[in-house]
PDB file of N, CA and C in Angstrom:
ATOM      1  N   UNK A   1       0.854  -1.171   0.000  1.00  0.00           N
ATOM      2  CA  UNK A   1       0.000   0.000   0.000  1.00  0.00           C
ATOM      3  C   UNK A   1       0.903   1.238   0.000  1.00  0.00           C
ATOM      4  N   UNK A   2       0.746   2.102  -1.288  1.00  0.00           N
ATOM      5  CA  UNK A   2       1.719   3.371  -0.726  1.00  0.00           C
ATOM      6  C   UNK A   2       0.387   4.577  -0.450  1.00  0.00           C
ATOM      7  N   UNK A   3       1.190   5.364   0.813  1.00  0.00           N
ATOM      8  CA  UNK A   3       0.281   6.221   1.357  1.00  0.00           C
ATOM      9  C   UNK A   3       1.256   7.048   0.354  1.00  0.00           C
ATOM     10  N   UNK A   4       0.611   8.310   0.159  1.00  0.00           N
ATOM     11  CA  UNK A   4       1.216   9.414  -0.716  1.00  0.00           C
ATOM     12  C   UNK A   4       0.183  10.822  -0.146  1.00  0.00           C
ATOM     13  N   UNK A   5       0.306  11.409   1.170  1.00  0.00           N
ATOM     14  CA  UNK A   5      -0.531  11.996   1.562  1.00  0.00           C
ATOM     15  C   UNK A   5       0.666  13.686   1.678  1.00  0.00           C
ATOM     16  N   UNK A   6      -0.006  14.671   1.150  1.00  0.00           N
ATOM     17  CA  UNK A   6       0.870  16.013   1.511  1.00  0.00           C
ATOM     18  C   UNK A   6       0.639  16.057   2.718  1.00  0.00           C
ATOM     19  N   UNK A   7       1.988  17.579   3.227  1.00  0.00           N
ATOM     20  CA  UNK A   7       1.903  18.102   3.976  1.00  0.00           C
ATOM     21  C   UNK A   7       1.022  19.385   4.427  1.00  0.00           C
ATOM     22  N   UNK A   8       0.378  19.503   5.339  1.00  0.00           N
ATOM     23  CA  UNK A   8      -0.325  20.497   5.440  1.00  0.00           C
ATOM     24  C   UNK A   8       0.078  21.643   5.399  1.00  0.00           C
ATOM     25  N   UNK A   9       0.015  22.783   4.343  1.00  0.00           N
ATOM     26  CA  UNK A   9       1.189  24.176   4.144  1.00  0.00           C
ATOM     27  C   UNK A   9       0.789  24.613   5.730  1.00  0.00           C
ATOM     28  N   UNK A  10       1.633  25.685   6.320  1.00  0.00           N
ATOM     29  CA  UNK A  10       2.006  26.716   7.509  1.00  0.00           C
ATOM     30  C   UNK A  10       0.330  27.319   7.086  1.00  0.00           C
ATOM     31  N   UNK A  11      -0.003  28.069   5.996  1.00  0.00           N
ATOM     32  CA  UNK A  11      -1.245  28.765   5.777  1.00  0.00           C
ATOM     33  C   UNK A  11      -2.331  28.449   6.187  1.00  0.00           C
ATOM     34  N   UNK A  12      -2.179  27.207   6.311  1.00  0.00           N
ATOM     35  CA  UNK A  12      -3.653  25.633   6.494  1.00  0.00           C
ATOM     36  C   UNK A  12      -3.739  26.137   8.359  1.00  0.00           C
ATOM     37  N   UNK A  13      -2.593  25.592   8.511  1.00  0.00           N
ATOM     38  CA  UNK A  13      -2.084  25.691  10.333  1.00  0.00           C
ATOM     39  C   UNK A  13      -2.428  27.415  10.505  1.00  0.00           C
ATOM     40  N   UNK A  14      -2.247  28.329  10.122  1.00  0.00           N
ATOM     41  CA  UNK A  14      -2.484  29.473  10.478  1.00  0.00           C
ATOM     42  C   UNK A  14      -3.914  29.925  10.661  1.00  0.00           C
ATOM     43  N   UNK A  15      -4.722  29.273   9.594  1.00  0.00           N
ATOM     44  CA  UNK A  15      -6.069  29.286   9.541  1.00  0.00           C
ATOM     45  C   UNK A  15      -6.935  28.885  10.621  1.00  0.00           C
ATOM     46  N   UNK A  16      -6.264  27.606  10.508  1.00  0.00           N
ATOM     47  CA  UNK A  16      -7.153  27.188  11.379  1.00  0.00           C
ATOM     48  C   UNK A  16      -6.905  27.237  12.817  1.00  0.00           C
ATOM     49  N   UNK A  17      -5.668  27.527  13.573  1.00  0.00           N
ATOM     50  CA  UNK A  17      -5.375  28.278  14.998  1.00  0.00           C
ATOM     51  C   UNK A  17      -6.150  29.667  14.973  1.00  0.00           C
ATOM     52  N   UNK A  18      -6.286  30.424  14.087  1.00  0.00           N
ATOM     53  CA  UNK A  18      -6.842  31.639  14.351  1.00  0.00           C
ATOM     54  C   UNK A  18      -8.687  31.578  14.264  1.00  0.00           C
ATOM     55  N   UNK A  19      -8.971  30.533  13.497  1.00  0.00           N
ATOM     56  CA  UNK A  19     -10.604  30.055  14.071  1.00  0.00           C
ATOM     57  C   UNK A  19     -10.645  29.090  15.236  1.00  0.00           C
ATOM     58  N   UNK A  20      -9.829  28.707  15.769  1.00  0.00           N
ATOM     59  CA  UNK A  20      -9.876  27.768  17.160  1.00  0.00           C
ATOM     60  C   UNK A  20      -9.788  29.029  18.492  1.00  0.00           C
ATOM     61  N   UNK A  21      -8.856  29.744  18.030  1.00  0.00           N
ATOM     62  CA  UNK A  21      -8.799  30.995  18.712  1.00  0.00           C
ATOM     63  C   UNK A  21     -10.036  31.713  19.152  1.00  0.00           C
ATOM     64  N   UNK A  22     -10.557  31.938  17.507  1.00  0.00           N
ATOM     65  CA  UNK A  22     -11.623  32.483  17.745  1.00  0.00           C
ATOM     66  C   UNK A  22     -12.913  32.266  18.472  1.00  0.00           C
ATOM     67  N   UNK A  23     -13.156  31.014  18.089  1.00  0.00           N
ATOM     68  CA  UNK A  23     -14.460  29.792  18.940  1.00  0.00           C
ATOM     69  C   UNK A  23     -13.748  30.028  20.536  1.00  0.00           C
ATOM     70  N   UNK A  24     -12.764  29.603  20.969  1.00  0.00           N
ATOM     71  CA  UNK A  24     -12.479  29.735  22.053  1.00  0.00           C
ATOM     72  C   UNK A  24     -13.009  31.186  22.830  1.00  0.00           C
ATOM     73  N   UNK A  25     -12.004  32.515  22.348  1.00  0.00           N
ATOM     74  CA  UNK A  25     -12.689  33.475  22.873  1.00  0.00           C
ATOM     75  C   UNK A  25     -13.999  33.755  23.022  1.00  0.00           C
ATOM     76  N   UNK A  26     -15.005  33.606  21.809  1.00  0.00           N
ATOM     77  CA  UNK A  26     -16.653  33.602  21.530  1.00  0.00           C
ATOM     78  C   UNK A  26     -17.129  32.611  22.691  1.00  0.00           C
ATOM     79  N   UNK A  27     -16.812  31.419  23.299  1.00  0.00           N
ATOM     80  CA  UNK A  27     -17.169  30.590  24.354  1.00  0.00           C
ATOM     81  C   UNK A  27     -16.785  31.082  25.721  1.00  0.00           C
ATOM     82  N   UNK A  28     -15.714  32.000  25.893  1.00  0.00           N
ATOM     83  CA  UNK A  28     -15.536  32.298  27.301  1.00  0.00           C
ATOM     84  C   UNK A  28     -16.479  33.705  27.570  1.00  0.00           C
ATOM     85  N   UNK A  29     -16.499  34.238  26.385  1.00  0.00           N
ATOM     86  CA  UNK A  29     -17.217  35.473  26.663  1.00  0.00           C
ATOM     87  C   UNK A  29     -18.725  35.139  26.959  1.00  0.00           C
ATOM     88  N   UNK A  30     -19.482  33.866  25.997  1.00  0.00           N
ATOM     89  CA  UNK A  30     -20.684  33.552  26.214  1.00  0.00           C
ATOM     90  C   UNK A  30     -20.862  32.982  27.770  1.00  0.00           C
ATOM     91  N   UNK A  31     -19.926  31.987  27.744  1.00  0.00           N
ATOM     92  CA  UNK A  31     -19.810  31.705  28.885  1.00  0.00           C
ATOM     93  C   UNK A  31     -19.638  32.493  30.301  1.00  0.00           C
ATOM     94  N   UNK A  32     -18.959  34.005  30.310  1.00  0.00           N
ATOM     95  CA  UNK A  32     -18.563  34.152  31.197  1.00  0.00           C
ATOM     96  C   UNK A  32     -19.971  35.336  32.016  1.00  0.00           C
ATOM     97  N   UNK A  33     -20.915  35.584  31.692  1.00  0.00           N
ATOM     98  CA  UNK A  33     -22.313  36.213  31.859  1.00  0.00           C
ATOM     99  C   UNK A  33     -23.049  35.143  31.881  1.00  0.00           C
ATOM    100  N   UNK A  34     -22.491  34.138  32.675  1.00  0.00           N
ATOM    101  CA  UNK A  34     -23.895  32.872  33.152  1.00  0.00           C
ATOM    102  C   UNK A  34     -23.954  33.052  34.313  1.00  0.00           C
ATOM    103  N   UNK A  35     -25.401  33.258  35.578  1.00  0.00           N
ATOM    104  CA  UNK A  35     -25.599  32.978  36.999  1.00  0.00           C
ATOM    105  C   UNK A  35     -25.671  31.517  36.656  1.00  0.00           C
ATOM    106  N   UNK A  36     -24.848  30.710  37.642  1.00  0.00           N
ATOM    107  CA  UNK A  36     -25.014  29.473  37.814  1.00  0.00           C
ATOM    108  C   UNK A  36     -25.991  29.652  39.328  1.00  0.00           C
ATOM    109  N   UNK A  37     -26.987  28.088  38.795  1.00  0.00           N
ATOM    110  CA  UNK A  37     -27.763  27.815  39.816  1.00  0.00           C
ATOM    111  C   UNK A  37     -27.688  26.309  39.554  1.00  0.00           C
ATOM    112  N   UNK A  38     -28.837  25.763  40.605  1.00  0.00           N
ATOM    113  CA  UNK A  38     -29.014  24.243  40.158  1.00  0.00           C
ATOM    114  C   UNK A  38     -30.198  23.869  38.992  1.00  0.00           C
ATOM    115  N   UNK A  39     -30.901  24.854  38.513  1.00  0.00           N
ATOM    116  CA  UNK A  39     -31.813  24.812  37.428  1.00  0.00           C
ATOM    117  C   UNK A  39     -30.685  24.448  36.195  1.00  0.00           C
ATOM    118  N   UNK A  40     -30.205  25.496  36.704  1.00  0.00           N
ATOM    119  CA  UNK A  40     -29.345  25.735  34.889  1.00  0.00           C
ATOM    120  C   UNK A  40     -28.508  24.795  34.770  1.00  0.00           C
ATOM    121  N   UNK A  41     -27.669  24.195  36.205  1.00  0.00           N
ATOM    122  CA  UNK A  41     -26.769  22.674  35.859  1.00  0.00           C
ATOM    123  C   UNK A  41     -27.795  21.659  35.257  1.00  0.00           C
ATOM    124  N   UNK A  42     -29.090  21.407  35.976  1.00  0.00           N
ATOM    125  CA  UNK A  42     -29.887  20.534  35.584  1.00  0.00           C
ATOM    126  C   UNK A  42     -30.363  20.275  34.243  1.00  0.00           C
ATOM    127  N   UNK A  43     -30.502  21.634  33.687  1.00  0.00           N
ATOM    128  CA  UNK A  43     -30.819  21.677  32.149  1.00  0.00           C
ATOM    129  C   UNK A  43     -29.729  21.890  31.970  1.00  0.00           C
ATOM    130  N   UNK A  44     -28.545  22.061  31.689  1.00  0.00           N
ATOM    131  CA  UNK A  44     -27.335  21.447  30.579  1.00  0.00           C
ATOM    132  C   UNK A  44     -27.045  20.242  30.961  1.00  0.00           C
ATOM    133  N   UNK A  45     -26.877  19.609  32.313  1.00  0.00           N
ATOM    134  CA  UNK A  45     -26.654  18.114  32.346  1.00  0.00           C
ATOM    135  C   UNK A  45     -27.819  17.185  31.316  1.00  0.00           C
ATOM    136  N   UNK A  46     -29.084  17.665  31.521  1.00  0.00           N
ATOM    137  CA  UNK A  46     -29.835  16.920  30.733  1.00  0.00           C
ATOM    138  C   UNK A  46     -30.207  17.331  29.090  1.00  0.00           C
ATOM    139  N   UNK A  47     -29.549  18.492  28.210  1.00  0.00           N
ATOM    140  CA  UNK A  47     -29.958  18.786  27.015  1.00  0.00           C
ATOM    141  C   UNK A  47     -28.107  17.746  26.530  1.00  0.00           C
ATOM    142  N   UNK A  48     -26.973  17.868  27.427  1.00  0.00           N
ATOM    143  CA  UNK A  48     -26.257  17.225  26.949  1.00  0.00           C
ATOM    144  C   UNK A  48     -26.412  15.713  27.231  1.00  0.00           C
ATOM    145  N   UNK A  49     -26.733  15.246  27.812  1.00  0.00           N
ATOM    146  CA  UNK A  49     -27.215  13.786  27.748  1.00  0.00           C
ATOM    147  C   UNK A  49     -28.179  13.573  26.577  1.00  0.00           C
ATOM    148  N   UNK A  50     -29.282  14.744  26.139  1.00  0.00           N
ATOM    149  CA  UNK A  50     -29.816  14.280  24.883  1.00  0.00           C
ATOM    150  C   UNK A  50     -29.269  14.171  24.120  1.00  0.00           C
ATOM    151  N   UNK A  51     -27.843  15.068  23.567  1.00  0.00           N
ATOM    152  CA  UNK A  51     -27.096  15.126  22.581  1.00  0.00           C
ATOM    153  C   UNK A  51     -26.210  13.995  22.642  1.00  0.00           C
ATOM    154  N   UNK A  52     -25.481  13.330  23.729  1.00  0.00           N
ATOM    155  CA  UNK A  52     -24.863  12.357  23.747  1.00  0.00           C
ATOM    156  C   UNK A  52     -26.139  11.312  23.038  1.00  0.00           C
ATOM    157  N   UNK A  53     -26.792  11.191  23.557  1.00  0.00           N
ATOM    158  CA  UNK A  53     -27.831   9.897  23.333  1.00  0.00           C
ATOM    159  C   UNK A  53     -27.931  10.336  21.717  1.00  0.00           C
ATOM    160  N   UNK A  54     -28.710  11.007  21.434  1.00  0.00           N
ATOM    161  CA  UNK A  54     -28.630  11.319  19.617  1.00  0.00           C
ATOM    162  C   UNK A  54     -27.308  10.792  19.258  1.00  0.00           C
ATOM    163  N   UNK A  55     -26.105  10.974  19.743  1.00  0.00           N
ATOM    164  CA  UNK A  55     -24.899  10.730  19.138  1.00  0.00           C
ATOM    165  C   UNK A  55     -24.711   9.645  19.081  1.00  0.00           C
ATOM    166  N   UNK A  56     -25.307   8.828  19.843  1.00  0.00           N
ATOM    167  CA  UNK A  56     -24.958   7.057  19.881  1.00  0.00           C
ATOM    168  C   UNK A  56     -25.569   6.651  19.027  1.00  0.00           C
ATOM    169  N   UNK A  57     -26.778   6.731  18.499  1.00  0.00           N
ATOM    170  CA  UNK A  57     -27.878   6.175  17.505  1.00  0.00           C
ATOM    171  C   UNK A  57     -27.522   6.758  16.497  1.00  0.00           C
ATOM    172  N   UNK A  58     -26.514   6.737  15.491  1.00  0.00           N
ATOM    173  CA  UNK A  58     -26.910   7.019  14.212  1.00  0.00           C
ATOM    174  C   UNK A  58     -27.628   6.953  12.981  1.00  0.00           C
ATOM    175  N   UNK A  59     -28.032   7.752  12.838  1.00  0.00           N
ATOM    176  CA  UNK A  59     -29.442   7.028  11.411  1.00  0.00           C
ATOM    177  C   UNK A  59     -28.892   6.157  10.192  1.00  0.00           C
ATOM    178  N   UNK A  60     -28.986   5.231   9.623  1.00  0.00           N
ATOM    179  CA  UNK A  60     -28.525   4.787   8.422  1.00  0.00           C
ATOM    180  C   UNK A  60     -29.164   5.304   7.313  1.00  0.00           C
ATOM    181  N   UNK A  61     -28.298   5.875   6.295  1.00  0.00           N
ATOM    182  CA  UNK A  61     -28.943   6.977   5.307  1.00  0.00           C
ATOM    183  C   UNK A  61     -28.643   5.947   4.214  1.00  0.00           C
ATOM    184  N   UNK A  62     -27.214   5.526   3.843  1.00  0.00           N
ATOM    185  CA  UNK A  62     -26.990   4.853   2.778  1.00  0.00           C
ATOM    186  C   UNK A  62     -25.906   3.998   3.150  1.00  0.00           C
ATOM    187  N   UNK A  63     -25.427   2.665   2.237  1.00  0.00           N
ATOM    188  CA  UNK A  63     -24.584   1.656   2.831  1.00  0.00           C
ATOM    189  C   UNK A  63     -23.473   1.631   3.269  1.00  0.00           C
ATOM    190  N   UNK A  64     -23.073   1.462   4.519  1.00  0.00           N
ATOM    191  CA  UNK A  64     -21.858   2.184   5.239  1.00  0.00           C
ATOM    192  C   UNK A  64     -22.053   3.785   5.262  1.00  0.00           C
ATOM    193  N   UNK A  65     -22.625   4.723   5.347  1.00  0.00           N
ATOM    194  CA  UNK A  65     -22.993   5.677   5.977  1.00  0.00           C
ATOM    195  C   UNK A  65     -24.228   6.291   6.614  1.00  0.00           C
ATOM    196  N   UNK A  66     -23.715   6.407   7.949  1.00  0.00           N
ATOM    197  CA  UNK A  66     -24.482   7.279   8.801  1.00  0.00           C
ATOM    198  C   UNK A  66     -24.555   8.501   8.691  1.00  0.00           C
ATOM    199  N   UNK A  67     -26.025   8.959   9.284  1.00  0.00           N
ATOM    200  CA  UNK A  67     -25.728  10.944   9.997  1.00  0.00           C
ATOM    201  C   UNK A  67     -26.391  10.569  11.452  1.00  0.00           C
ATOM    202  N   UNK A  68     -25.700  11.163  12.293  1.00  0.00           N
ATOM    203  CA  UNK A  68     -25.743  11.994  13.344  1.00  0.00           C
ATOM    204  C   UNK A  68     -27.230  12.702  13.840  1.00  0.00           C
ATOM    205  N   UNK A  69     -27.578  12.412  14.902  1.00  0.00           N
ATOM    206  CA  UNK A  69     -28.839  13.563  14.544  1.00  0.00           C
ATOM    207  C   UNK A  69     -28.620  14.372  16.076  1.00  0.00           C
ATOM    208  N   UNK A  70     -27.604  15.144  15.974  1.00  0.00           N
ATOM    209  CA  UNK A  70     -26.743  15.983  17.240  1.00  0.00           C
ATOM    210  C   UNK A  70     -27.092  17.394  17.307  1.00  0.00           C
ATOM    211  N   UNK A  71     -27.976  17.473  16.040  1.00  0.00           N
ATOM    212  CA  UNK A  71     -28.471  19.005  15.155  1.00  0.00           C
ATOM    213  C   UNK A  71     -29.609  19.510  16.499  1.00  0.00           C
ATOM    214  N   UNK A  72     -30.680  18.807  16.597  1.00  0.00           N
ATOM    215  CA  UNK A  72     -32.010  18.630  17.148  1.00  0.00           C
ATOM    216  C   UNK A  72     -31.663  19.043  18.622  1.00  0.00           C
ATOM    217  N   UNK A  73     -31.531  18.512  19.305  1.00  0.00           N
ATOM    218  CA  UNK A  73     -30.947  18.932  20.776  1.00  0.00           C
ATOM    219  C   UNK A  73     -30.164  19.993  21.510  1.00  0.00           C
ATOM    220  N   UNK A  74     -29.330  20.567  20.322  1.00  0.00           N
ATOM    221  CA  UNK A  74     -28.171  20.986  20.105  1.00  0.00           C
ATOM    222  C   UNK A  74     -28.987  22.750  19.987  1.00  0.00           C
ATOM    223  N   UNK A  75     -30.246  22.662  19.262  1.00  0.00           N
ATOM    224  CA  UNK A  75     -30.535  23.614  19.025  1.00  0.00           C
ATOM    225  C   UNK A  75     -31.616  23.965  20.102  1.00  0.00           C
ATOM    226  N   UNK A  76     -32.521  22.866  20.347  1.00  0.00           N
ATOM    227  CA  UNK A  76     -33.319  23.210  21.902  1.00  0.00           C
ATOM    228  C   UNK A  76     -32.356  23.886  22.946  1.00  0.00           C
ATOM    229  N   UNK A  77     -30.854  22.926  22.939  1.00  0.00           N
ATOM    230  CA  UNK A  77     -30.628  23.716  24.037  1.00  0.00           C
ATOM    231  C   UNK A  77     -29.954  25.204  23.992  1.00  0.00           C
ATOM    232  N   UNK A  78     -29.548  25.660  22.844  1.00  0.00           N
ATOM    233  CA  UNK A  78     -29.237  27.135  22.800  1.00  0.00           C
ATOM    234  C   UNK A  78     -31.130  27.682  22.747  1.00  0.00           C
ATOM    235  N   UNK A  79     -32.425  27.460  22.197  1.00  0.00           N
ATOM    236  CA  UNK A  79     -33.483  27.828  22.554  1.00  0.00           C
ATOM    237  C   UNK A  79     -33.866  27.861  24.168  1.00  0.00           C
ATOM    238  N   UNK A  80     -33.597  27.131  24.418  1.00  0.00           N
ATOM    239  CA  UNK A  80     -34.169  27.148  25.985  1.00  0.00           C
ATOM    240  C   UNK A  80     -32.957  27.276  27.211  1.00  0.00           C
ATOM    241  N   UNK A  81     -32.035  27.137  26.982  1.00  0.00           N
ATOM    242  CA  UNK A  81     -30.720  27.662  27.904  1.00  0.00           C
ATOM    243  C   UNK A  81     -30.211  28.659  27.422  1.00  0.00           C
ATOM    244  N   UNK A  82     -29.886  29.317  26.542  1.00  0.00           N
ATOM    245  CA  UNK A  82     -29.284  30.374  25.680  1.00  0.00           C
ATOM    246  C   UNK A  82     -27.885  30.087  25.296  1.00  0.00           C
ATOM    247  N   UNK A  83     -27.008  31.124  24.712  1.00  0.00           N
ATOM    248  CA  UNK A  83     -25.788  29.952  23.738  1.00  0.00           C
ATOM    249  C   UNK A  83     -25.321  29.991  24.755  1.00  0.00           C
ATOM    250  N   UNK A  84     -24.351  30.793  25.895  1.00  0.00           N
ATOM    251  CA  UNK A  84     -23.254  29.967  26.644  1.00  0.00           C
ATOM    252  C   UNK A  84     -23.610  28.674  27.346  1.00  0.00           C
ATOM    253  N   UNK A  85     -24.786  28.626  27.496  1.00  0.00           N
ATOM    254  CA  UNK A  85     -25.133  26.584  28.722  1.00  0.00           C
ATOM    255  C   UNK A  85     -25.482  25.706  26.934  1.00  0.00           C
ATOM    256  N   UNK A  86     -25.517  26.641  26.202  1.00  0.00           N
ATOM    257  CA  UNK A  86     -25.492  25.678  24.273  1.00  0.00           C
ATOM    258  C   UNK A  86     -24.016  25.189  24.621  1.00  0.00           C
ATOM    259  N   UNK A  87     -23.265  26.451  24.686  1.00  0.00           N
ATOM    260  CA  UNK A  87     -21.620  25.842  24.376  1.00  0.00           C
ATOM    261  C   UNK A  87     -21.302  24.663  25.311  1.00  0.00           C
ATOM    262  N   UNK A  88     -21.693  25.440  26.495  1.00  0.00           N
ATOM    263  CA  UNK A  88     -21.099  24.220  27.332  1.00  0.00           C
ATOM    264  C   UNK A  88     -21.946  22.728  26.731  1.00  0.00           C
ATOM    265  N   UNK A  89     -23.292  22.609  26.858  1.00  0.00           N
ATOM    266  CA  UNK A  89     -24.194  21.513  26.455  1.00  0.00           C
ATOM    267  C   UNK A  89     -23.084  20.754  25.677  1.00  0.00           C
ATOM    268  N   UNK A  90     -22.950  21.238  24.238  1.00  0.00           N
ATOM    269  CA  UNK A  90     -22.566  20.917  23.422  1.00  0.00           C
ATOM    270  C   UNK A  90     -21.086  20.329  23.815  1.00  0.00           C
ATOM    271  N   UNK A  91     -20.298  21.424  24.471  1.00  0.00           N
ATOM    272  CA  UNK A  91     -18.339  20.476  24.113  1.00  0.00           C
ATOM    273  C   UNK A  91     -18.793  19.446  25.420  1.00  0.00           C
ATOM    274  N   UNK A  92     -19.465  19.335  26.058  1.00  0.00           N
ATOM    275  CA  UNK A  92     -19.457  18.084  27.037  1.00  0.00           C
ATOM    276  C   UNK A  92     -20.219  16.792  26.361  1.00  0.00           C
ATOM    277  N   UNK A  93     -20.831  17.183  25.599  1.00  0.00           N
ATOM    278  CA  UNK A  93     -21.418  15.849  24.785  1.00  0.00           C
ATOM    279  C   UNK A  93     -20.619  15.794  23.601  1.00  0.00           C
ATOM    280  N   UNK A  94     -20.298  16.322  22.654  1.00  0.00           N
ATOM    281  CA  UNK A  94     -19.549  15.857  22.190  1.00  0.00           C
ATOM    282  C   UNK A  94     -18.044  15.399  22.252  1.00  0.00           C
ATOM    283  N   UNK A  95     -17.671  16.082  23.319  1.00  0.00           N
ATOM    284  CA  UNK A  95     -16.181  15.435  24.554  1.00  0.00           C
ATOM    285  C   UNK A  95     -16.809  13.809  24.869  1.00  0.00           C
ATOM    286  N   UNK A  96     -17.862  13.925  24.910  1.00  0.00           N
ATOM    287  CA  UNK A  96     -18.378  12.022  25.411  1.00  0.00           C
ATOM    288  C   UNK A  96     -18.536  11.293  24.400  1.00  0.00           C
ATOM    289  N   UNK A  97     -19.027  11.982  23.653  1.00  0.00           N
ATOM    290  CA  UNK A  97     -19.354  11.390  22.108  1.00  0.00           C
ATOM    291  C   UNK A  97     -17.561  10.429  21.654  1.00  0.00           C
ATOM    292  N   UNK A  98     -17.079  11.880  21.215  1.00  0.00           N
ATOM    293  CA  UNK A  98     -15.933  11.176  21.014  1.00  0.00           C
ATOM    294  C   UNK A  98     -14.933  10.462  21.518  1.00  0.00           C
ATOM    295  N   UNK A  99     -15.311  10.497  22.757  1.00  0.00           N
ATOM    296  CA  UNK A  99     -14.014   9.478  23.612  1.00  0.00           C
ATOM    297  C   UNK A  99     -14.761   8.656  24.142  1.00  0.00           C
ATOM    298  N   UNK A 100     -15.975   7.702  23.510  1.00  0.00           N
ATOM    299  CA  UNK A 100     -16.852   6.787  23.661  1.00  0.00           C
ATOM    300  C   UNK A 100     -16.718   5.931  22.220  1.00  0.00           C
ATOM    301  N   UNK A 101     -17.118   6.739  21.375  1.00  0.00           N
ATOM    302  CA  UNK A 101     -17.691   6.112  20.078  1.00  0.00           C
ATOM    303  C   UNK A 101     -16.716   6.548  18.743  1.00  0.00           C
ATOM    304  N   UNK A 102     -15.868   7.499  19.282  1.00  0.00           N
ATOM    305  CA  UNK A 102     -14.897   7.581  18.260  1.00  0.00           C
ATOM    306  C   UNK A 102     -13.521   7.107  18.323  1.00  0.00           C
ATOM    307  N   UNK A 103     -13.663   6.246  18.892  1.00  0.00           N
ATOM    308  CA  UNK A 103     -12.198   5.321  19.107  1.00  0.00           C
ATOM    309  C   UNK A 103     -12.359   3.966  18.180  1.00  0.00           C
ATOM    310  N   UNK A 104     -13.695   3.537  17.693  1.00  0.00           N
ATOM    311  CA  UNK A 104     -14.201   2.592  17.182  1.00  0.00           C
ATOM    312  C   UNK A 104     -15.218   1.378  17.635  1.00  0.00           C
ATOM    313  N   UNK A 105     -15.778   0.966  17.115  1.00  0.00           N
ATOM    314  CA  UNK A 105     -17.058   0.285  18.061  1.00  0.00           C
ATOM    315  C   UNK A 105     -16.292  -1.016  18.471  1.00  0.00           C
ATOM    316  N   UNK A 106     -15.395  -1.343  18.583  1.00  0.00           N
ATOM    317  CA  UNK A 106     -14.383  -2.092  19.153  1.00  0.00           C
ATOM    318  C   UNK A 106     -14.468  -1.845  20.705  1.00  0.00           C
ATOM    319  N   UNK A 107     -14.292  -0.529  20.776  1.00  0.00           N
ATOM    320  CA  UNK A 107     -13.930   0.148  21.651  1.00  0.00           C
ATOM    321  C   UNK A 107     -15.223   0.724  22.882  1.00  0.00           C
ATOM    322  N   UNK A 108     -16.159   0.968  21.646  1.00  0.00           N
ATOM    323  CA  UNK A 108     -17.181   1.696  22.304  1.00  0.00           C
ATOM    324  C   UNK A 108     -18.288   0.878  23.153  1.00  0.00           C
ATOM    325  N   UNK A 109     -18.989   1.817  23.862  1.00  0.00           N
ATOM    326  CA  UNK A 109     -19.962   1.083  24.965  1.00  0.00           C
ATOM    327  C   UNK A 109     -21.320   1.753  23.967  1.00  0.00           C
ATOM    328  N   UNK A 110     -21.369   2.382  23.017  1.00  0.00           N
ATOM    329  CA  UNK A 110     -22.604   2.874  22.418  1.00  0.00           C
ATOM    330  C   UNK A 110     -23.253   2.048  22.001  1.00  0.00           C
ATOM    331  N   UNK A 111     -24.859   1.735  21.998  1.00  0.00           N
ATOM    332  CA  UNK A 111     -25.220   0.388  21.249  1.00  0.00           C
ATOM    333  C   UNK A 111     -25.300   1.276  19.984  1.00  0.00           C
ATOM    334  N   UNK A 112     -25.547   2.086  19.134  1.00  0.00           N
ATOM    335  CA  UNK A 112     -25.572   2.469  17.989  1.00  0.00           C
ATOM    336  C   UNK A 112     -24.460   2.134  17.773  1.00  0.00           C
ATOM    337  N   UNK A 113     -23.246   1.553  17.780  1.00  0.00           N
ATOM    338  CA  UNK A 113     -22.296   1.984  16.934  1.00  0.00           C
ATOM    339  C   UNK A 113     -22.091   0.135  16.766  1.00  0.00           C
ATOM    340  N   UNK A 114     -22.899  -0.571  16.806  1.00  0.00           N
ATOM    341  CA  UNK A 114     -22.498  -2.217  16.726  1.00  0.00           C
ATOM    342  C   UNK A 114     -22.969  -2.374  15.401  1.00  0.00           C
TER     343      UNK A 114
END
């Protein structure tokens, strides 16, 4: 098998540190005008458990590919928590998502992914 894969130019890497940058700052600022209470842990613990759960079940669209349905939940919870408990919702389920089900279903405890 020959792999024959380029290198990623410096421009690629520049790009995309300065939109990681960016998401980052946009999340601390959303984040940082939240009153925490036990309502508001309660609803992001549970809009990200929906999103984890969507993430385990993937839909079968066509043979050997799935979609995701991470969209749906994802958007209740910026509707009904507002975006910073969205952001958080979101990188904690998909932080589970992927270090569950993206290591390979070898690996994973998801029943969607058998």
């Amino acid at each position: 098998m020959n792999d024959t894969h380029e290198k990623p130019s410096i421009t690629l890497w520049v790009m995309v540190s300065i939109v990681v940058a960016g998401g980052v700052a946009w999340s601390a600022y959303l984040i940082s005008d939240l009153t925490w209470d036990v309502e508001l842990a309660v609803g992001i613990a549970l809009l990200s458990s929906m999103v984890l759960l969507a993430g385990s079940f993937p839909i079968p669209v066509a043979p050997k590919v799935k979609a995701g349905m991470t969209t749906a939940p994802l958007f209740a919870a910026a509707l009904v928590l507002g975006p910073g408990c969205a952001v958080i919702a979101a990188v904690v389920a998909g932080w589970r998502i992927r270090l569950c089900c993206g290591s390979g279903p070898h690996m994973c405890g998801c029943p969607g992914t058998r």
